[in-house]
Every structure is written in structure tokens, then in C-alpha cells.
Protein backbone atom coordinates (compact mmCIF):
# COMPACT_ATOMS: atom_id res chain seq x y z
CA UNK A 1 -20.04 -5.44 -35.66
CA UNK A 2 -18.81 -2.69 -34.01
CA UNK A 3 -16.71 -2.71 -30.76
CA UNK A 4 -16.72 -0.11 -28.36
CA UNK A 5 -13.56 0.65 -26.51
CA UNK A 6 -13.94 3.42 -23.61
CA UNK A 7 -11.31 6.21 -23.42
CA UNK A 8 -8.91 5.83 -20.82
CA UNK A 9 -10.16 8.54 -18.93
CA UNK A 10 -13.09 5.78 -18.01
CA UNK A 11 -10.46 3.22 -17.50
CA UNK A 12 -7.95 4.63 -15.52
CA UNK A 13 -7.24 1.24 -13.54
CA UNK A 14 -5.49 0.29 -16.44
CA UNK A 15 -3.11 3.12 -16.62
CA UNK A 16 -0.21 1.06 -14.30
CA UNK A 17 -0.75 -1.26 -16.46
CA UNK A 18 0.46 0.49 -19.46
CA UNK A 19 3.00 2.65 -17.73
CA UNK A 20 5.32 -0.74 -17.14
CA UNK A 21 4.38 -1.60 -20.79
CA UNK A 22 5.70 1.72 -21.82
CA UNK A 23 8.75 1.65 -19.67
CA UNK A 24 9.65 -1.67 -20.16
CA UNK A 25 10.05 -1.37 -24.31
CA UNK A 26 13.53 -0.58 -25.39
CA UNK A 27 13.76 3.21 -25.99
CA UNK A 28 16.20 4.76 -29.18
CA UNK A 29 18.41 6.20 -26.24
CA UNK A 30 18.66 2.90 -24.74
CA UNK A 31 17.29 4.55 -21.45
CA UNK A 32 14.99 3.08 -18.85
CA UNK A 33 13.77 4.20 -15.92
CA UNK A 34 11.60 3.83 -12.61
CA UNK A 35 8.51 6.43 -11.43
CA UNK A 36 9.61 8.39 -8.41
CA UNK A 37 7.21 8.54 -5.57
CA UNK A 38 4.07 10.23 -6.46
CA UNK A 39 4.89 9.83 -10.49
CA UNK A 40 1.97 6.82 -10.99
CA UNK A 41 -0.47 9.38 -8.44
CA UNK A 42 -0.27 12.02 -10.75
CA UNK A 43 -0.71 9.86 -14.39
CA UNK A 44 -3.73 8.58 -12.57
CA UNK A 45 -5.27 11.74 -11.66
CA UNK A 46 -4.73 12.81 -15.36
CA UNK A 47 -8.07 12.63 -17.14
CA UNK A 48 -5.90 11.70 -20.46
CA UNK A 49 -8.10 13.59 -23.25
CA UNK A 50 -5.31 12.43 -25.78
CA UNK A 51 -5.95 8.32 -24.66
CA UNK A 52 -3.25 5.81 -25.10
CA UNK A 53 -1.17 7.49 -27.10
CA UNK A 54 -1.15 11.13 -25.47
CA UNK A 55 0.28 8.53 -21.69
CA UNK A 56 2.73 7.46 -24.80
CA UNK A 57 4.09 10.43 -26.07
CA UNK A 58 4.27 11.59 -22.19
CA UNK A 59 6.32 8.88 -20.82
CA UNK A 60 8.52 9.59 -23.98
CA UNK A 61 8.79 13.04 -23.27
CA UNK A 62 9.78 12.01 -19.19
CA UNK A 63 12.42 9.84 -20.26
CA UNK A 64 14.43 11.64 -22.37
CA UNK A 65 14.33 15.28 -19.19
CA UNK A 66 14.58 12.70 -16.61
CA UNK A 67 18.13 13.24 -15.37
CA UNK A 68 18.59 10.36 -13.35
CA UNK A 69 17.47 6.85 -13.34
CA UNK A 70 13.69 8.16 -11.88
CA UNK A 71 10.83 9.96 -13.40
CA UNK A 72 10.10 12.84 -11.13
CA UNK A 73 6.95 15.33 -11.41
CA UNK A 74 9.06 17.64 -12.87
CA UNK A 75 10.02 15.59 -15.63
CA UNK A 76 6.10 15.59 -16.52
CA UNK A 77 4.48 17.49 -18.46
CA UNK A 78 3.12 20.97 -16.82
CA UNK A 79 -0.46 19.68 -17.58
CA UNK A 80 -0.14 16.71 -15.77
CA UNK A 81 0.25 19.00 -12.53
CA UNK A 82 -2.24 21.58 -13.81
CA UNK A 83 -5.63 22.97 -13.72
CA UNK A 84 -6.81 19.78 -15.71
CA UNK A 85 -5.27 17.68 -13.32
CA UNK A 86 -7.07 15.75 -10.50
CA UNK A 87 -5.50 15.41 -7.13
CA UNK A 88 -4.95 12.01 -6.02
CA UNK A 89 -7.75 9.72 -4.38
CA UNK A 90 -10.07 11.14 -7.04
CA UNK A 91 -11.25 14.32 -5.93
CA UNK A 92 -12.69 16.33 -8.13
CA UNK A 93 -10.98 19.58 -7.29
CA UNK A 94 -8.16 20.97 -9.32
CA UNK A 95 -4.85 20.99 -8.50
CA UNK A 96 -3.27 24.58 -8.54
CA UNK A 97 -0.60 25.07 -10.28
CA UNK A 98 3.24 25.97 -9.24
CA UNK A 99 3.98 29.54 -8.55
């Protein structure tokens, strides 16, 4: 039997989902933290060619920049706000980039 499970580019509803699920697990530096405004927007817009584990390695990556208690956009990774990137409300356009 095989069972077909769509990338999460085609499932995108899901990705709150699995942002508190990746936030909520007990990280190695003992830090948690919240999305700042316009954080979830922006992993949404992402059309995540790396799946589950590339929104993973991300959020990682977030936590241990992230100054403070939030994750801002600039504790993202630059291809989140990128040429790849969608804006949000599912345009298609791209998103320029900084500078």
C-alpha cells in the first residue's frame, strides 16, 4: 500500500500547527519563545521546498539569534524574506529583498 503524503508547500494550513509543536518542545538551551507580529505571515508565505524538517531546522535556527523572548523577521532566515518568498494573503508576487 502506498500512502501519499503532500509536501507542505500544498498544506500550508498546517504550518501553525507545527510552529506551536516546534516551540512548545523543550529546546537544549532551555529557551522558548513567542512569534512577533508578522513571524507566522512570513512562515506561511514560505513555499518550504525542504518540508517539515527544513520549518524545523528554521525555528531552531530563530531561537537560538532571537535576543529576546520573541521571534522577529530578522531572526529568520534571509530566504524566508526573499525572492522565494510569497507576500502574505497569497499573492504570487515576490517579495523584494532588504537593501
Amino acid at each position: 500500500m502506498r500512502l501519499r503524503v503532500p509536501p507542505l508547500r500544498e498544506r500550508l494550513e498546517e504550518v501553525p500547527r507545527l510552529v506551536e509543536h516546534f516551540l512548545g518542545r523543550k529546546h537544549p538551551l532551555g529557551r522558548t519563545r513567542r512569534l512577533a507580529p508578522g513571524v507566522l505571515e512570513a512562515l506561511q508565505a514560505y513555499p518550504w521546498p525542504g518540508n517539515v524538517r527544513e520549518l524545523e531546522n528554521c525555528l531552531e535556527r530563530a531561537i537560538v539569534l532571537s535576543p529576546g523572548e520573541e521571534i522577529r523577521l530578522e531572526d529568520l532566515s534571509p530566504r524566508l524574506r526573499g525572492p522565494d518568498a510569497r507576500p502574505p494573503g497569497g499573492g504570487g508576487a515576490a517579495v523584494a529583498g532588504a537593501g
